[in-house]
C-alpha atoms as a PDB file:
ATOM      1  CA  UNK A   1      12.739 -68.611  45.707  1.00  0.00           C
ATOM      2  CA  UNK A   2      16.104 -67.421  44.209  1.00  0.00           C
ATOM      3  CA  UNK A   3      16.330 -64.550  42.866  1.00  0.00           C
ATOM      4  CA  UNK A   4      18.959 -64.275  39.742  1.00  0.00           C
ATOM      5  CA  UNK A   5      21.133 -61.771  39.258  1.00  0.00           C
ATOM      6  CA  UNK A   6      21.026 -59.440  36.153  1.00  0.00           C
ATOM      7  CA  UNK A   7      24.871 -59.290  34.606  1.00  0.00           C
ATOM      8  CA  UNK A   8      24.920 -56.164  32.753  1.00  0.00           C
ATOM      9  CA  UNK A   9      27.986 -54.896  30.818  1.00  0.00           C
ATOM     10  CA  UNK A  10      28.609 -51.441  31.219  1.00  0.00           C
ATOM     11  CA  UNK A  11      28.921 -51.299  27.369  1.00  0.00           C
ATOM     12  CA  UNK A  12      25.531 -52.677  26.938  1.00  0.00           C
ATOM     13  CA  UNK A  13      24.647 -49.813  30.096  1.00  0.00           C
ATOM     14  CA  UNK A  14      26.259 -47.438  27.185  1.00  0.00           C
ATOM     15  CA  UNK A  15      24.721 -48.087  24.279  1.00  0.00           C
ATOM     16  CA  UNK A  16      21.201 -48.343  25.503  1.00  0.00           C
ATOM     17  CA  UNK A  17      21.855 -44.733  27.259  1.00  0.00           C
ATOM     18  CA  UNK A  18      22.932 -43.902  24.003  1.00  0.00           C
ATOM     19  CA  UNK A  19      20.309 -44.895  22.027  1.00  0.00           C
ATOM     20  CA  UNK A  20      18.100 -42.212  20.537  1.00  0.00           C
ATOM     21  CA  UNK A  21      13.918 -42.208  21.605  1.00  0.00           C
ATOM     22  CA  UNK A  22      13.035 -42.572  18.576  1.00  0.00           C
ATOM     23  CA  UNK A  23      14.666 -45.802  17.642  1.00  0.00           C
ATOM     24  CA  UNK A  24      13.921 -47.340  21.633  1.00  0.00           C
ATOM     25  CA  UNK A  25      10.159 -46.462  21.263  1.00  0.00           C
ATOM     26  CA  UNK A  26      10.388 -48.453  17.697  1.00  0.00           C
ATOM     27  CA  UNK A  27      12.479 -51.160  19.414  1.00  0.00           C
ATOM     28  CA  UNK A  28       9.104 -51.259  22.639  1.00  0.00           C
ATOM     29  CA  UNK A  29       7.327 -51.232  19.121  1.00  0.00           C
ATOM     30  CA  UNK A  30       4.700 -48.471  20.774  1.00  0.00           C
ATOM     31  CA  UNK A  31       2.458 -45.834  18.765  1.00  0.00           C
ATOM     32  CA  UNK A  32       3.680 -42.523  18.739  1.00  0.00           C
ATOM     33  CA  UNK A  33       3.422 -39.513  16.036  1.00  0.00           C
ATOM     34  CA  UNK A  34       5.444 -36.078  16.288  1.00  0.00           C
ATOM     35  CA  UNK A  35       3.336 -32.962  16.797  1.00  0.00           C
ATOM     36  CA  UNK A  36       3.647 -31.375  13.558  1.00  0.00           C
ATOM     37  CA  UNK A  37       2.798 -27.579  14.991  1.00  0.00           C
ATOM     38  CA  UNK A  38       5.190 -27.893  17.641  1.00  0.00           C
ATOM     39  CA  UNK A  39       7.887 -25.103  17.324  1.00  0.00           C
ATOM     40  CA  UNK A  40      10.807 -25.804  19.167  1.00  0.00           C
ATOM     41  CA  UNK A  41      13.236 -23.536  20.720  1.00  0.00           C
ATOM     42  CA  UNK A  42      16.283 -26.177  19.721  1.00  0.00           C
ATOM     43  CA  UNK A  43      16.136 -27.575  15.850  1.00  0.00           C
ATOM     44  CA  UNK A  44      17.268 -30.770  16.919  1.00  0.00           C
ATOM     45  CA  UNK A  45      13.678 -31.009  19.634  1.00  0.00           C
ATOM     46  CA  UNK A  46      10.733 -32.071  18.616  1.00  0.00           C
ATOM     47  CA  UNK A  47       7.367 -32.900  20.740  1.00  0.00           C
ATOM     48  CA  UNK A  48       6.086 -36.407  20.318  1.00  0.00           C
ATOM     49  CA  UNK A  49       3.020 -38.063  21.845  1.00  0.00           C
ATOM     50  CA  UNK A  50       3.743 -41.736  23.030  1.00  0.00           C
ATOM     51  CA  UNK A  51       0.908 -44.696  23.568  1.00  0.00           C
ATOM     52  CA  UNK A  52       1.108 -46.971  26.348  1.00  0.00           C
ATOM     53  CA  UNK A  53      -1.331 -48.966  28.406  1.00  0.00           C
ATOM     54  CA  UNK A  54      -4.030 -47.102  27.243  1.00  0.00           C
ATOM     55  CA  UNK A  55      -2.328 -43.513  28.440  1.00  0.00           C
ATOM     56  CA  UNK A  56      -0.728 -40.942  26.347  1.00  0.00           C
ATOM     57  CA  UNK A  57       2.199 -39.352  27.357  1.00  0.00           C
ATOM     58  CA  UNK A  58       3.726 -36.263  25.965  1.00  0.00           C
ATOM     59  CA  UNK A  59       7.362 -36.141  25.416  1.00  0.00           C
ATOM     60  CA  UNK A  60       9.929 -33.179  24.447  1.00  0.00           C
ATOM     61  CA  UNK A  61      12.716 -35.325  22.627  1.00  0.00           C
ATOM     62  CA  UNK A  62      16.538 -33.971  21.962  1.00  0.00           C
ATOM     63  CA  UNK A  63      18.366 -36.849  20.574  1.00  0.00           C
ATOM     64  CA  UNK A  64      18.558 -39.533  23.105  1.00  0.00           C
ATOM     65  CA  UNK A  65      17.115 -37.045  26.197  1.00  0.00           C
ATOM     66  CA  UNK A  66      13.517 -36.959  26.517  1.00  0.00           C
ATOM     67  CA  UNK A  67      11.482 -34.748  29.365  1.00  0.00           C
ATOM     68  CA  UNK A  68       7.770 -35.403  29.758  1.00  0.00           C
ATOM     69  CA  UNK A  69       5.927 -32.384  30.224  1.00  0.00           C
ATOM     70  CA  UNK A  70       3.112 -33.385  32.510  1.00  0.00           C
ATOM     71  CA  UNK A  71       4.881 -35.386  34.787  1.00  0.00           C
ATOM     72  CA  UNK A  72       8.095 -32.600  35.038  1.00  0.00           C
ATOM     73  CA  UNK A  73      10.357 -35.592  34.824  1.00  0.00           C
ATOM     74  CA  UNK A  74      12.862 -35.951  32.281  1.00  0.00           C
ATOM     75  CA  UNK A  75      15.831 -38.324  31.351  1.00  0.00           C
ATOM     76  CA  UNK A  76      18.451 -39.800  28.588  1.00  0.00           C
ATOM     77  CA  UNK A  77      18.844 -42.839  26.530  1.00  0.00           C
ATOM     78  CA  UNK A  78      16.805 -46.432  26.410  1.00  0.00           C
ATOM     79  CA  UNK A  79      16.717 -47.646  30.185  1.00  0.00           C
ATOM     80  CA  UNK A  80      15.636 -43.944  31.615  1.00  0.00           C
ATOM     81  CA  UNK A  81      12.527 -44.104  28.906  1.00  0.00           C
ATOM     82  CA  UNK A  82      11.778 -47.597  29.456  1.00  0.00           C
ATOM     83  CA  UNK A  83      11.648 -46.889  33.248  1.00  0.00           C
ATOM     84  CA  UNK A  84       9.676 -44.054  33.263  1.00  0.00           C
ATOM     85  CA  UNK A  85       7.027 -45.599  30.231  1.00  0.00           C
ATOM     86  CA  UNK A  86       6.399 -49.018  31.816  1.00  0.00           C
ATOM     87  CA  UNK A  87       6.896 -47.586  36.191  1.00  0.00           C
ATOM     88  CA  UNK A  88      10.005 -50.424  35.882  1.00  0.00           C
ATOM     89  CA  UNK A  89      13.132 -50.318  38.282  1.00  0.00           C
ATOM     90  CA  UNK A  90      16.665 -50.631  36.471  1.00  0.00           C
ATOM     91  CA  UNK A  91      17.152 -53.892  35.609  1.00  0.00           C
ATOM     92  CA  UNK A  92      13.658 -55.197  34.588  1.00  0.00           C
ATOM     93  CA  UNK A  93      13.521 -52.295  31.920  1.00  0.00           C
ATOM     94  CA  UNK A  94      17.374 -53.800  31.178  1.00  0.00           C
ATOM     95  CA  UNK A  95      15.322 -57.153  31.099  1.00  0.00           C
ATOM     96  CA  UNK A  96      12.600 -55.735  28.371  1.00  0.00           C
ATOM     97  CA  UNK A  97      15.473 -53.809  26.141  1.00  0.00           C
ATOM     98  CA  UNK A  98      17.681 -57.098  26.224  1.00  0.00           C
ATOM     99  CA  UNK A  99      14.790 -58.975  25.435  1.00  0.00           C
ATOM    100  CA  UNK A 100      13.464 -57.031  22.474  1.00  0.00           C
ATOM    101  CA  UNK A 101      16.942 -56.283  21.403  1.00  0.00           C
ATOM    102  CA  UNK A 102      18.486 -59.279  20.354  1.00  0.00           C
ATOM    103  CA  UNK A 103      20.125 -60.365  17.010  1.00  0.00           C
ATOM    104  CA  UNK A 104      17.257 -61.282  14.241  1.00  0.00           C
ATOM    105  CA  UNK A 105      14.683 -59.899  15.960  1.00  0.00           C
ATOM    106  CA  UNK A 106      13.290 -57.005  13.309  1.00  0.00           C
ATOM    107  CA  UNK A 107      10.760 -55.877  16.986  1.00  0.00           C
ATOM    108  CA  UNK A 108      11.497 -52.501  15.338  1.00  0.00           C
ATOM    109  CA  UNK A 109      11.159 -52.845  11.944  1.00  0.00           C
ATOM    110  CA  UNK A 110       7.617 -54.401  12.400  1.00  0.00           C
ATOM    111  CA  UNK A 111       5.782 -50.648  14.038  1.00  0.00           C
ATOM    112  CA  UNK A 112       4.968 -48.967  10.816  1.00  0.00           C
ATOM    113  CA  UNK A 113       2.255 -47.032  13.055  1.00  0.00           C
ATOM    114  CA  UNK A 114       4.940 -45.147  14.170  1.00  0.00           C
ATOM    115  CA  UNK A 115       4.773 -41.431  13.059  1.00  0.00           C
ATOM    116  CA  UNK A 116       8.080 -39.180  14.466  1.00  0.00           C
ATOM    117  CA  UNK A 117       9.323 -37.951  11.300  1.00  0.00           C
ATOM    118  CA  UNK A 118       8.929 -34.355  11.675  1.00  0.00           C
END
């Protein structure tokens, strides 16, 4: 069986470690909803409660950096979440972005469950 390799630009590497949690938990189109009676100790953090395969996973979110509390593990941008959500190494969570993220597909647009306005 060959295997193929993954070509990944490292501006495509950039822009998905860039990419806020809000807008890569939209683009995995999963349920989540902000903890209204959180009170941070940073303005810009919020606490957000994420669905996925039937677990619920509790996230401190500044910008793109996330930490999640219960498992003490923490991390920035689209492929770190995607990783740590789904148990994925690198480049199939690369895979999944790519996959969701590609021109005309409104993947994000389409989760109007999702709740993380403050």
């Amino acid at each position: 069986m060959a295997r193929h390799l993954l070509r990944i630009s490292d501006a495509e590497v950039t822009r998905l470690r860039m990419m806020p949690v809000a807008d890569t938990i939209r683009l995995l189109g999963l349920y989540a909803k902000a903890d209204r009676d959180y009170t941070p100790k940073d303005s810009r953090s919020k606490r957000i409660h994420v669905s996925v395969a039937n677990t619920v996973i509790e996230l401190i979110v500044t910008c793109n950096k996330w930490f999640d509390s219960h498992a003490k593990r923490g991390g920035g941008g689209a492929i770190d979440l995607t990783m740590h959500l789904y148990g994925e190494p690198f480049a199939k969570a690369v895979r999944r972005l790519q996959k969701l993220h590609t021109p005309g597909n409104q993947t994000s647009d389409h989760n109007s469950n999702n709740s993380l306005s403050p």
